[in-house]
C-alpha atoms as a PDB file:
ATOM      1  CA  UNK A   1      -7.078  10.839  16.863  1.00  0.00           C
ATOM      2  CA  UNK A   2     -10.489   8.803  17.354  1.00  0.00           C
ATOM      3  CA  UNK A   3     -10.769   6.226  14.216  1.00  0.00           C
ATOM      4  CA  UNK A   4     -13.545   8.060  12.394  1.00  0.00           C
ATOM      5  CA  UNK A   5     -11.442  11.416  12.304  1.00  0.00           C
ATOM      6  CA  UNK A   6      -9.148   9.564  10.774  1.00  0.00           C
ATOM      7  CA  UNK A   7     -11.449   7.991   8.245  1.00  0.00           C
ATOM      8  CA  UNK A   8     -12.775  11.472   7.780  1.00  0.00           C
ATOM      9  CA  UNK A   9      -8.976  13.000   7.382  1.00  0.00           C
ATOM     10  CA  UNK A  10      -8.357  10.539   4.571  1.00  0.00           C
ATOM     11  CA  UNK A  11     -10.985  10.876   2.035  1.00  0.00           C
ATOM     12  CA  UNK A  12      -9.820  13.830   0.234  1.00  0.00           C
ATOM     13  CA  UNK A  13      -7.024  11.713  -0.641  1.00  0.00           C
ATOM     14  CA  UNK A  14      -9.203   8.117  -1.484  1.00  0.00           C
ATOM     15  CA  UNK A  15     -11.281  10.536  -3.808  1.00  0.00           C
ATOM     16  CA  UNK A  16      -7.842  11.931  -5.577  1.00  0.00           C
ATOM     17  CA  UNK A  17      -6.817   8.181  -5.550  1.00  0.00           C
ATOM     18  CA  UNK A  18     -10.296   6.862  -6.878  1.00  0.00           C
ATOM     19  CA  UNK A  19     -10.490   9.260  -9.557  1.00  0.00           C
ATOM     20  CA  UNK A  20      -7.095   8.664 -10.772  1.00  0.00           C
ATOM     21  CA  UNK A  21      -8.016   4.968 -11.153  1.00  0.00           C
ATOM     22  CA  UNK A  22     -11.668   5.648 -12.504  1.00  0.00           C
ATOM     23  CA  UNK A  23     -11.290   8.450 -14.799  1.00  0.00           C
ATOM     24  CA  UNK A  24     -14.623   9.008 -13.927  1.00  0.00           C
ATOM     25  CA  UNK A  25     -15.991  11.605 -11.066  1.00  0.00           C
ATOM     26  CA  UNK A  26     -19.723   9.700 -10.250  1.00  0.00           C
ATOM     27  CA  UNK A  27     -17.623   6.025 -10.231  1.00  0.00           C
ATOM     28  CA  UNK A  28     -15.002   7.364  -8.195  1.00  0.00           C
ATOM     29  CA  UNK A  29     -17.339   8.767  -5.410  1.00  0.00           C
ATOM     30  CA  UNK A  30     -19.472   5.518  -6.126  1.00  0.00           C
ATOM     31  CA  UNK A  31     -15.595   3.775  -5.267  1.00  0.00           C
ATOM     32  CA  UNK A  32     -15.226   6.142  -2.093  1.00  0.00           C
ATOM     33  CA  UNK A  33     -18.374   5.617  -0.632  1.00  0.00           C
ATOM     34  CA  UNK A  34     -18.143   1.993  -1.159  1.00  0.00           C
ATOM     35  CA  UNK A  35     -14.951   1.881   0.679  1.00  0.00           C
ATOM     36  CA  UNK A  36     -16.394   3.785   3.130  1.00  0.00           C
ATOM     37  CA  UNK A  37     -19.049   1.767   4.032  1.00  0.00           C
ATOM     38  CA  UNK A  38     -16.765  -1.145   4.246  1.00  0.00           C
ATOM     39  CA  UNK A  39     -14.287   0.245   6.241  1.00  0.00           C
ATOM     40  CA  UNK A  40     -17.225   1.146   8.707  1.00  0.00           C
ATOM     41  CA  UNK A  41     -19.258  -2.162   8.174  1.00  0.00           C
ATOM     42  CA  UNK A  42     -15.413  -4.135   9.066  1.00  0.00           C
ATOM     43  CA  UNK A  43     -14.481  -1.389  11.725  1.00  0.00           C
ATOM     44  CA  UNK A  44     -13.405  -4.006  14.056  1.00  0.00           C
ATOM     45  CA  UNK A  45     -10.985  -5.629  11.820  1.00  0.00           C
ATOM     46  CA  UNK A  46      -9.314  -2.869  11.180  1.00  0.00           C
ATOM     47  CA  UNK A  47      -6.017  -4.198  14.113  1.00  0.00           C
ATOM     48  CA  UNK A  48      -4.167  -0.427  14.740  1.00  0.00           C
ATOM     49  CA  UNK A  49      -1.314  -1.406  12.568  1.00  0.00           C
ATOM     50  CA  UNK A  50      -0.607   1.314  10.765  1.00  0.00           C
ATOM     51  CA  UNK A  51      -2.268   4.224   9.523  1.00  0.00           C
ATOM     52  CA  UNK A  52      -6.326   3.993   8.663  1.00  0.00           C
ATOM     53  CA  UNK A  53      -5.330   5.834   5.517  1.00  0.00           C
ATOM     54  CA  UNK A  54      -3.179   2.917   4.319  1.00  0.00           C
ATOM     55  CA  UNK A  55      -5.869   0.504   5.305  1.00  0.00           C
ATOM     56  CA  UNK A  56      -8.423   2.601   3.261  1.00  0.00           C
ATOM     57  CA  UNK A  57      -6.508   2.928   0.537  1.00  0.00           C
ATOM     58  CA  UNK A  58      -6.492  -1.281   0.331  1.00  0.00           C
ATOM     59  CA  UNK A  59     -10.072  -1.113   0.781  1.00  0.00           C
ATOM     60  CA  UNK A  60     -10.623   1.133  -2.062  1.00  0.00           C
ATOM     61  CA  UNK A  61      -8.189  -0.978  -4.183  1.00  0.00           C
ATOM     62  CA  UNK A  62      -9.865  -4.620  -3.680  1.00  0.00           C
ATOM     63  CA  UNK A  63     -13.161  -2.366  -4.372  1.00  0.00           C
ATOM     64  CA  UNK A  64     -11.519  -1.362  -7.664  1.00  0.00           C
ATOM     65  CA  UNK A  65     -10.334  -4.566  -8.501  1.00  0.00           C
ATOM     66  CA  UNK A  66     -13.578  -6.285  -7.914  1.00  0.00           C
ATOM     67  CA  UNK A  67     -14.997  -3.651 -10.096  1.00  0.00           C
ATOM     68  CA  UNK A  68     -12.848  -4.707 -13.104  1.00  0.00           C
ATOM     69  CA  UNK A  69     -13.199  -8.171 -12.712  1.00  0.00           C
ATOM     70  CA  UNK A  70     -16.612  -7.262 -12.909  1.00  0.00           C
ATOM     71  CA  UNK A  71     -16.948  -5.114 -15.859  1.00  0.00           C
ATOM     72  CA  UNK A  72     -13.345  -6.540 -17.421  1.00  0.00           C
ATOM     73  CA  UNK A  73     -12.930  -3.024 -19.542  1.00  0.00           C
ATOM     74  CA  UNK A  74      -9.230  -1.156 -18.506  1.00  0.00           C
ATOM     75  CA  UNK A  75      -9.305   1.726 -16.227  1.00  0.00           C
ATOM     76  CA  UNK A  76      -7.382   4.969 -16.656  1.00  0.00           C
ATOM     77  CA  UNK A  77      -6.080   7.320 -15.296  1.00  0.00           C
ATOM     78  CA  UNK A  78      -7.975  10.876 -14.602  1.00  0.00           C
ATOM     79  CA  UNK A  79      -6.227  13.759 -16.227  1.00  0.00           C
ATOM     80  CA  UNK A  80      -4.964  15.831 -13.543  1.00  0.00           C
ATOM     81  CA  UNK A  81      -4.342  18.743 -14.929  1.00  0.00           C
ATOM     82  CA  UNK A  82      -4.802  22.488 -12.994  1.00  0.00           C
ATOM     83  CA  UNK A  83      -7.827  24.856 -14.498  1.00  0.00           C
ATOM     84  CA  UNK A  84      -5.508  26.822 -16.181  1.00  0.00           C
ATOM     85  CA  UNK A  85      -7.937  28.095 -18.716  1.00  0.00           C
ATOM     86  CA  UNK A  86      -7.214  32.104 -17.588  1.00  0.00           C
ATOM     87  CA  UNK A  87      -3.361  31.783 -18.725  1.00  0.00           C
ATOM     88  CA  UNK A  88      -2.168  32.226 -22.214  1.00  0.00           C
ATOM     89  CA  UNK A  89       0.987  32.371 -21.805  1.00  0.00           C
ATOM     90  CA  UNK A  90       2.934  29.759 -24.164  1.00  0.00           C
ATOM     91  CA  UNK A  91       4.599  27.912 -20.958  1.00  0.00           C
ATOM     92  CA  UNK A  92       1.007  26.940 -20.174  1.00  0.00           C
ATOM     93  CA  UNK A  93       0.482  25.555 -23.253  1.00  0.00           C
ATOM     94  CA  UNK A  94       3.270  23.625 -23.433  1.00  0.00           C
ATOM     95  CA  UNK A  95       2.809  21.905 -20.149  1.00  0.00           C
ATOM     96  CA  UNK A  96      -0.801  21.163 -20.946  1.00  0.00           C
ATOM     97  CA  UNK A  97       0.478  19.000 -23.952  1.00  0.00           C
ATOM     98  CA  UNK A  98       3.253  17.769 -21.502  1.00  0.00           C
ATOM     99  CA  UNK A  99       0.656  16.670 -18.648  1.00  0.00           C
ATOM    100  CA  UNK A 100      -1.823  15.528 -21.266  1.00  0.00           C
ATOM    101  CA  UNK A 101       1.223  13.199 -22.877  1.00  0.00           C
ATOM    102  CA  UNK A 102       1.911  11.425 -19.586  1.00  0.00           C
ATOM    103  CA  UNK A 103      -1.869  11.188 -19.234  1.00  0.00           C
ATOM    104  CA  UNK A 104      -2.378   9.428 -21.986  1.00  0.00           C
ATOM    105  CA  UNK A 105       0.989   7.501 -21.088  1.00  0.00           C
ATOM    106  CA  UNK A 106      -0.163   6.453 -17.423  1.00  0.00           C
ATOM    107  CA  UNK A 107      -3.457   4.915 -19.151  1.00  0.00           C
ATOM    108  CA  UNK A 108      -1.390   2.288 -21.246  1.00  0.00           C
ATOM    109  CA  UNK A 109       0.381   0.722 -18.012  1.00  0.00           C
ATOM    110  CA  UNK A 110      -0.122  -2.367 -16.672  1.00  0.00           C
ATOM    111  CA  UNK A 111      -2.666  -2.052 -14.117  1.00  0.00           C
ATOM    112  CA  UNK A 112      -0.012  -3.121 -11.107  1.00  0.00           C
ATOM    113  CA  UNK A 113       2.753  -0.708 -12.308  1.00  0.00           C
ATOM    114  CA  UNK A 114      -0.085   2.160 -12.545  1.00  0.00           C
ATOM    115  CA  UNK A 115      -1.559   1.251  -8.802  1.00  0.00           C
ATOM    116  CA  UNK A 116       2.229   1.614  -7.316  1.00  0.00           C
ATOM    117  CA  UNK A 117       3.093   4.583  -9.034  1.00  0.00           C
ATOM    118  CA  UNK A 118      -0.353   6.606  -8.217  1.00  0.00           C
ATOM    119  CA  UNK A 119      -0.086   5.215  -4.437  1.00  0.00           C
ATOM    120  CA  UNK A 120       3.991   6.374  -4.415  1.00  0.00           C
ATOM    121  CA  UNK A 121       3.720   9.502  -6.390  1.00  0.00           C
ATOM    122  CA  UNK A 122      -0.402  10.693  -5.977  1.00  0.00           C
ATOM    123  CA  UNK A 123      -0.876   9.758  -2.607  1.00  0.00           C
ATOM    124  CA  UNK A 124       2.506  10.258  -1.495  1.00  0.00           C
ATOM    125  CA  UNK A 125       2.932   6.931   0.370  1.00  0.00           C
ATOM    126  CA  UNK A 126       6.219   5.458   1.254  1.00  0.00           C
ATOM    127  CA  UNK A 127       7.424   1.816  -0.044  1.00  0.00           C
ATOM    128  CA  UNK A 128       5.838   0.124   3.054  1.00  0.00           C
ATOM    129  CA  UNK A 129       3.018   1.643   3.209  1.00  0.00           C
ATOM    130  CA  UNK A 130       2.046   1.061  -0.774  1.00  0.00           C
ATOM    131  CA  UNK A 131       3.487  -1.851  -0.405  1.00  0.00           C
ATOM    132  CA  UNK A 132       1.124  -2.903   2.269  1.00  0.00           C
ATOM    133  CA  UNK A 133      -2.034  -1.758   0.508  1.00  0.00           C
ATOM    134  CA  UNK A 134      -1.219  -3.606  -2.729  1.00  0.00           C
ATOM    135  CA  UNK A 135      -0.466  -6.705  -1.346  1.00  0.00           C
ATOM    136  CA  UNK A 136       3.124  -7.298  -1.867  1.00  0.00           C
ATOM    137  CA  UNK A 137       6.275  -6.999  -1.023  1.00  0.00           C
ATOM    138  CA  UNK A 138       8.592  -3.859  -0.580  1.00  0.00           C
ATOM    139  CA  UNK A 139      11.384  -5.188  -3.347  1.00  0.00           C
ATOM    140  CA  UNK A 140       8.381  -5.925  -5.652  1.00  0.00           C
ATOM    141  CA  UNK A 141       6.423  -2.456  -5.324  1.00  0.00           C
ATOM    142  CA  UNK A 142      10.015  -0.626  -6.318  1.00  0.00           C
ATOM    143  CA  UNK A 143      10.808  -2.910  -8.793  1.00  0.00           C
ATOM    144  CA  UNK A 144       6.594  -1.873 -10.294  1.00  0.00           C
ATOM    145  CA  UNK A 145       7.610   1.485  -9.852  1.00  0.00           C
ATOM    146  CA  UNK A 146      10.913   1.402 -11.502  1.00  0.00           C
ATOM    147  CA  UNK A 147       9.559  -0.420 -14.438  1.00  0.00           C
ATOM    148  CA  UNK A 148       6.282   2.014 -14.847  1.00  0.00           C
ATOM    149  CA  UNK A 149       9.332   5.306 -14.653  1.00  0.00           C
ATOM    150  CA  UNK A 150      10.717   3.735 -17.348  1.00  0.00           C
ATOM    151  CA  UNK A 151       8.106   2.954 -19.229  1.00  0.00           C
ATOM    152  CA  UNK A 152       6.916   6.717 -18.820  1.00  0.00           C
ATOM    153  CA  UNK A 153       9.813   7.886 -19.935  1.00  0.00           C
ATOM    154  CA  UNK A 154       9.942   6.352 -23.047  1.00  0.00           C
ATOM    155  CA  UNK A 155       6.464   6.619 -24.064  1.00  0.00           C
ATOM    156  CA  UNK A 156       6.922  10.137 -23.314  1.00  0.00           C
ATOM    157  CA  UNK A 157       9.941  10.397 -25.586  1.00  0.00           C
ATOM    158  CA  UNK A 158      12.063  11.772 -22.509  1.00  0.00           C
ATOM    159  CA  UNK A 159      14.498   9.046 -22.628  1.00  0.00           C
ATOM    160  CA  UNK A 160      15.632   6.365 -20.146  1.00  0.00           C
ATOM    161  CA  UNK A 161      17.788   7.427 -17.165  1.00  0.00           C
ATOM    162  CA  UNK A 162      21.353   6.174 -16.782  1.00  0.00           C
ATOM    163  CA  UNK A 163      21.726   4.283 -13.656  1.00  0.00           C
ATOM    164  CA  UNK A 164      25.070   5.436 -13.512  1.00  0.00           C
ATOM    165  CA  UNK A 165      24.928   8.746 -13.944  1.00  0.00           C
ATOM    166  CA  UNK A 166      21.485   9.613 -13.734  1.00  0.00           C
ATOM    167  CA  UNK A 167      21.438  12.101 -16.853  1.00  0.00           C
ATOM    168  CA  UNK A 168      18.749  11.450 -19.440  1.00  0.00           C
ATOM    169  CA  UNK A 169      20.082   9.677 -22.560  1.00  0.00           C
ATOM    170  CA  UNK A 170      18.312  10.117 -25.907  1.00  0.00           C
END
């Protein structure tokens, strides 16, 4: 696939990715068209290792970054929760509250642990590939992802996981 198909393939998933880091729809696309213009100013650095999405994605998060050295307030996390403003049902409800708690959860982790889980679990990358885009190494991206798990859980109040037998303990 020609390299600006690809670039073109992937930004549905750097605006998911910016807003989830933003929390805000006009800086996100501000974030996506920055990256964009990057990745297109630097096309010829970009070496064919990998997927363009991956390389993007570590555009978009040195943009970020720069962005909060800049303006030093935290960044959160966009709620993601479905339109779901037709149903009534009580279910509904309920996971509202539910996606709302580990909304408001997500926005109180460290900034690293936040990055790898959004990259793992938003943008459905694999270790390497998240890995790659933050910067570090495989064993440190599951050991951020393990420890921002956890913390969900128990700011969530759903417990921590037994290694062991992997039932929830309370």
């Amino acid at each position: 696939m020609p390299f600006l198909d690809q670039i073109e393939a992937a930004i549905p998933g750097l605006r998911a990715y910016a807003r989830a880091l933003t929390r805000d729809r006009e800086a996100a696309d501000d974030l996506v068209q920055d990256t964009l213009e990057t990745a297109l100013a630097r096309q010829g650095q970009w070496r064919g290792e990998g997927p363009v999405r991956a390389w993007l994605c570590r555009i978009l998060m040195n943009r970020f970054r720069d962005g909060l050295r800049r303006n030093r307030p935290a960044a959160t996390v966009l709620a993601l929760v479905p339109d779901l403003a037709d149903a009534s049902d009580a279910r509904v409800a309920e996971g509202r509250l539910a996606l709302s708690e580990v909304h408001a959860a997500m926005g109180r982790l460290p900034e690293d642990q936040r990055a790898a889980l959004l990259l793992v679990a938003l943008e459905g990358m694999n270790l390497a590939e998240a890995a790659s885009v933050l910067g570090c190494a495989e064993g440190t991206l599951a050991s951020r992802l393990a420890r921002a798990r956890q913390a969900l859980r128990q700011m969530t109040g759903r417990g921590a996981r037994s290694p062991r037998s992997g039932k929830v303990s309370e």
